[in-house]
Structure formats: structure tokens, C-alpha cells
N, C-alpha and C. Protein backbone atom coordinates (compact mmCIF):
# COMPACT_ATOMS: atom_id res chain seq x y z
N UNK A 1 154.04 103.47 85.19
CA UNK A 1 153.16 104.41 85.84
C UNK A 1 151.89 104.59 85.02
N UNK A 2 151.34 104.37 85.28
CA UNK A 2 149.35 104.69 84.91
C UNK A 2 149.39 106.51 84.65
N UNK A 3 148.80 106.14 83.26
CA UNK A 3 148.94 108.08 82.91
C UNK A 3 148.02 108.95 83.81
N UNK A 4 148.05 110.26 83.92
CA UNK A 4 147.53 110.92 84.97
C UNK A 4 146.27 112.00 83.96
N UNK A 5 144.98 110.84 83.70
CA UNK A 5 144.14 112.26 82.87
C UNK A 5 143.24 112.61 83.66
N UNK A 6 143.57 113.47 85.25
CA UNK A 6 142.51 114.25 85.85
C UNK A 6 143.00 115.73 85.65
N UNK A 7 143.89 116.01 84.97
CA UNK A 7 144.39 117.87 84.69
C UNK A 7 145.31 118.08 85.76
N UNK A 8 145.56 117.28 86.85
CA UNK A 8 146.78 117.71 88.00
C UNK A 8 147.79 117.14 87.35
N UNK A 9 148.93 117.88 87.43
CA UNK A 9 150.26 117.64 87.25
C UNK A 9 151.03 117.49 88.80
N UNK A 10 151.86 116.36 88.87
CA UNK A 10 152.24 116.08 90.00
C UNK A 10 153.50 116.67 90.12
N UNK A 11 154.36 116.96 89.12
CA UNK A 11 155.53 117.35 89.15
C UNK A 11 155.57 118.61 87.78
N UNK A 12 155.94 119.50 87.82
CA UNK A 12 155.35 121.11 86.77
C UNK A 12 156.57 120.46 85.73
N UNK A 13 156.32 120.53 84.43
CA UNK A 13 156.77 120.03 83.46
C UNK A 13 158.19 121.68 83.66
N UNK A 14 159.49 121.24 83.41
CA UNK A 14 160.64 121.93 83.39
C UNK A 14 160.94 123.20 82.29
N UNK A 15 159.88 122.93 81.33
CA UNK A 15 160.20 124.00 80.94
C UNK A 15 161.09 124.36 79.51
N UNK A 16 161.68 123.01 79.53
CA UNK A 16 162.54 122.72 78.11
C UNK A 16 162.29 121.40 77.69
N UNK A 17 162.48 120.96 76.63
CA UNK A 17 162.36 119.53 76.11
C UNK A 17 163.80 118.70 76.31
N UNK A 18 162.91 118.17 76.86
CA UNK A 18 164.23 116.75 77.18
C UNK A 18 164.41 115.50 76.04
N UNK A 19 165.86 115.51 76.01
CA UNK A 19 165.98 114.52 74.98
C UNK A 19 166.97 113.87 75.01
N UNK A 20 167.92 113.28 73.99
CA UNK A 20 168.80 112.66 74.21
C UNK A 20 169.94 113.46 73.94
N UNK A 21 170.87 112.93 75.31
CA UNK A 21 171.84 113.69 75.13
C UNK A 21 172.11 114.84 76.61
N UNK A 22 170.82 114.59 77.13
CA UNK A 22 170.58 115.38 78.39
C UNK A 22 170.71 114.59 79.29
N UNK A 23 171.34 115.23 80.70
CA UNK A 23 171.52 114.24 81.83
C UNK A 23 170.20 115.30 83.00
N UNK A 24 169.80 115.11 84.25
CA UNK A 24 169.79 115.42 85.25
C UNK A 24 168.89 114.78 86.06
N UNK A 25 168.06 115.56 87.01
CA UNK A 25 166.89 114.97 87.67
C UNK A 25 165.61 114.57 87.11
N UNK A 26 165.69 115.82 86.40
CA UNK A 26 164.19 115.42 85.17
C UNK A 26 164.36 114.16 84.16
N UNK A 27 165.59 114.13 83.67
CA UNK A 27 165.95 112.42 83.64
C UNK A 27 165.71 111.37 83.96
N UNK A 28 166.53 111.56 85.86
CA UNK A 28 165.98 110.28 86.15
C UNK A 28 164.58 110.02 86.38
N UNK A 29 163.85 111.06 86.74
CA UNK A 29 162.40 110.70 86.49
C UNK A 29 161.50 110.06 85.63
N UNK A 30 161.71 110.82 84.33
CA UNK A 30 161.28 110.02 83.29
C UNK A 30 161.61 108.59 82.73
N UNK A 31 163.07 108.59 83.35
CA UNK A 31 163.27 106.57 83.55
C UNK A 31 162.92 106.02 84.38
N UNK A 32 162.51 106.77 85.93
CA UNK A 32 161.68 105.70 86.70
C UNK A 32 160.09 105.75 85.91
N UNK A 33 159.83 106.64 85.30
CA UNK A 33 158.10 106.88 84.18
C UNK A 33 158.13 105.78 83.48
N UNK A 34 159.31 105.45 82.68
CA UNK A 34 159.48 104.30 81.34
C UNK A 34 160.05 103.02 82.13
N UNK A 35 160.09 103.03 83.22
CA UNK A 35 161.35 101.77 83.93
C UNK A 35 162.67 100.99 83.05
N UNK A 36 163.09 102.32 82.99
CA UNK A 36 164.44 101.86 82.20
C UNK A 36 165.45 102.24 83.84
N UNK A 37 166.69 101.55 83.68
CA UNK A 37 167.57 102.01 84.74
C UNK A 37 167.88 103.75 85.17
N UNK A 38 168.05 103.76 86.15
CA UNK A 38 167.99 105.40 86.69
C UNK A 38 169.56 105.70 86.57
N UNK A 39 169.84 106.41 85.48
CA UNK A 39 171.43 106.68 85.40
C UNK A 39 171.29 108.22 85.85
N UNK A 40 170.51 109.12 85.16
CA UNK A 40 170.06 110.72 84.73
C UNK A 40 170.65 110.72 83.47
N UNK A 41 171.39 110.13 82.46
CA UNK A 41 171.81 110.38 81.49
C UNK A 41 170.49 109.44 80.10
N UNK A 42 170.18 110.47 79.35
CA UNK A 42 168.74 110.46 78.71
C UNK A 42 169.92 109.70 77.18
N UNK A 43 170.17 108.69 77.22
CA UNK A 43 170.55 107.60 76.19
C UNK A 43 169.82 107.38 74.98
N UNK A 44 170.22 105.99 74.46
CA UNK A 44 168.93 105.22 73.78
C UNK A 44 168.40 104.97 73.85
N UNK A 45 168.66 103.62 74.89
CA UNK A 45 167.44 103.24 75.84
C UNK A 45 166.24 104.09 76.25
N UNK A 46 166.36 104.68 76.87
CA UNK A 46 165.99 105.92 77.47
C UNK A 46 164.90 106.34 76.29
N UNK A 47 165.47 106.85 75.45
CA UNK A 47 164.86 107.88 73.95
C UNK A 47 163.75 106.43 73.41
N UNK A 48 163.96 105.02 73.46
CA UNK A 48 163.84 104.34 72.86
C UNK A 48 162.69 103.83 73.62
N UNK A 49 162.49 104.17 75.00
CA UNK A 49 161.18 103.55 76.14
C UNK A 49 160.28 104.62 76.31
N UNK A 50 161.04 106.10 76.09
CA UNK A 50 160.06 107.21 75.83
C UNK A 50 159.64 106.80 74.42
N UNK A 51 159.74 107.04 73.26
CA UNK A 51 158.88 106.29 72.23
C UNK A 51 157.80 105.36 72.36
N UNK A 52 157.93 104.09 72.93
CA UNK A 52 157.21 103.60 73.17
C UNK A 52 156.20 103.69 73.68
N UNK A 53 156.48 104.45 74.95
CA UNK A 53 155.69 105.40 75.71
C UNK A 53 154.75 106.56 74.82
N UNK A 54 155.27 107.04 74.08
CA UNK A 54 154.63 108.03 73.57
C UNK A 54 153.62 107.43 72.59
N UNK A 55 153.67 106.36 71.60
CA UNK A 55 153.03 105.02 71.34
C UNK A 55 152.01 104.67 71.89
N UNK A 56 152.28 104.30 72.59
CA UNK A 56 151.34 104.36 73.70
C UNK A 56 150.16 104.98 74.10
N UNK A 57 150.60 105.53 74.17
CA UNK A 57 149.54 107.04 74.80
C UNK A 57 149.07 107.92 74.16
N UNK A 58 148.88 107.84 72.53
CA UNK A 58 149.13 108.03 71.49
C UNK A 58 149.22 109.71 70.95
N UNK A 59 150.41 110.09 71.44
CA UNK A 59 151.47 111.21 71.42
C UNK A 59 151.98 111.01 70.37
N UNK A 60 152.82 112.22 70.13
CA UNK A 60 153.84 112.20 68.69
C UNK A 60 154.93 111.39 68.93
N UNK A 61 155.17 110.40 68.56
CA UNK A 61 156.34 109.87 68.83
C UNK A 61 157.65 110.46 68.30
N UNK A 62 158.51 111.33 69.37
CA UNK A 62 159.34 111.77 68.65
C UNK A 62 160.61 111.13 69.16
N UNK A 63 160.11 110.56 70.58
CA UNK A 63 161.59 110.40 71.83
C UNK A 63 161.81 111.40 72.08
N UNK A 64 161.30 112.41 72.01
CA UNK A 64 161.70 113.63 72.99
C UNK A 64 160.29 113.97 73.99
N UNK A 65 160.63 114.26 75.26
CA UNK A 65 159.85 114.72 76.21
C UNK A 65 159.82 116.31 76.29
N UNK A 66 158.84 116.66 75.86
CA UNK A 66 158.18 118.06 75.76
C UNK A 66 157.35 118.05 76.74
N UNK A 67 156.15 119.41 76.51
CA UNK A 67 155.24 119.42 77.94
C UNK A 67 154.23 118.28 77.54
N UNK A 68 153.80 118.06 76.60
CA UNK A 68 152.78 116.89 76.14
C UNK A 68 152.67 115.78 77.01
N UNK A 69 153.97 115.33 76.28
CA UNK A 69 154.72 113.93 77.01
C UNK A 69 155.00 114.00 78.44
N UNK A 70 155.56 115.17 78.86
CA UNK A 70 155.89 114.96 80.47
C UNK A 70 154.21 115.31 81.27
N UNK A 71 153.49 116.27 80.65
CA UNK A 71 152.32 116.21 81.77
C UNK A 71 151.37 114.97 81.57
N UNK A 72 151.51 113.78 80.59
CA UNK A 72 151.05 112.60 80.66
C UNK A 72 151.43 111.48 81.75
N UNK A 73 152.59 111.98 81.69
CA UNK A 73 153.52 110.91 82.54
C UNK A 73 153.47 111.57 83.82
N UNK A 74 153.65 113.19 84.23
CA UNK A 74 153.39 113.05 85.56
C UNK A 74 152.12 113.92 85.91
């Protein structure tokens, strides 16, 4: 997904930091964000394509999705 820097957020960041170890919807989202497989369960993989991602985009790389990271991505 192509990062979003016009200030709209397409989806309102949840509110807690997502990381590993967490399953749900906000999950699978952020693996269709990184195109890792859509389980909802926030893995290695997972922690390991958000990094990259955050790399990327040049965020803190922590593997955790905070509001930073998620209002980049959506």
C-alpha cells in the first residue's frame, strides 16, 4: 500500500498499540498493509514486515504499530 501523506486517515487508528502477540481485525489489516498472509494473529512474520515497513517510511522501528505507524499505513 502507498503511504497516505494528505492528513486523512482512512481507517481511525484503535487506540492501543498493536504488537506481537495480538490477534484481531486491526491485525488482519495491517497484514493486508505489509502483505504478509491474513491470519489476525500479529506473529513474527507479521512484527518482522511491520519493521520493515517502519524502515521504510522512516519511523521508529520497533515492530510495534502505534498511532505513528498505523496513520502512515492507513
Amino acid at each position: 500500500m502507498a503511504a497516505k501523506n494528505d492528513g486523512k486517515v482512512i481507517v481511525p487508528y484503535p487506540g492501543k498499540i498493536i504488537k506481537k502477540g495480538r490477534a484481531g481485525k486491526a491485525v488482519e489489516r495491517i497484514q493486508r498493509a505489509v502483505k504478509v498472509s491474513e491470519d489476525g494473529k500479529y506473529g513474527t512474520k507479521t512484527e518482522a514486515a511491520v519493521k520493515a515497513y517502519q524502515k521504510r517510511q522512516g519511523l521508529t522501528v520497533d515492530g510495534k504499530v502505534g498511532s505513528q505507524t498505523w496513520n502512515r499505513m492507513f
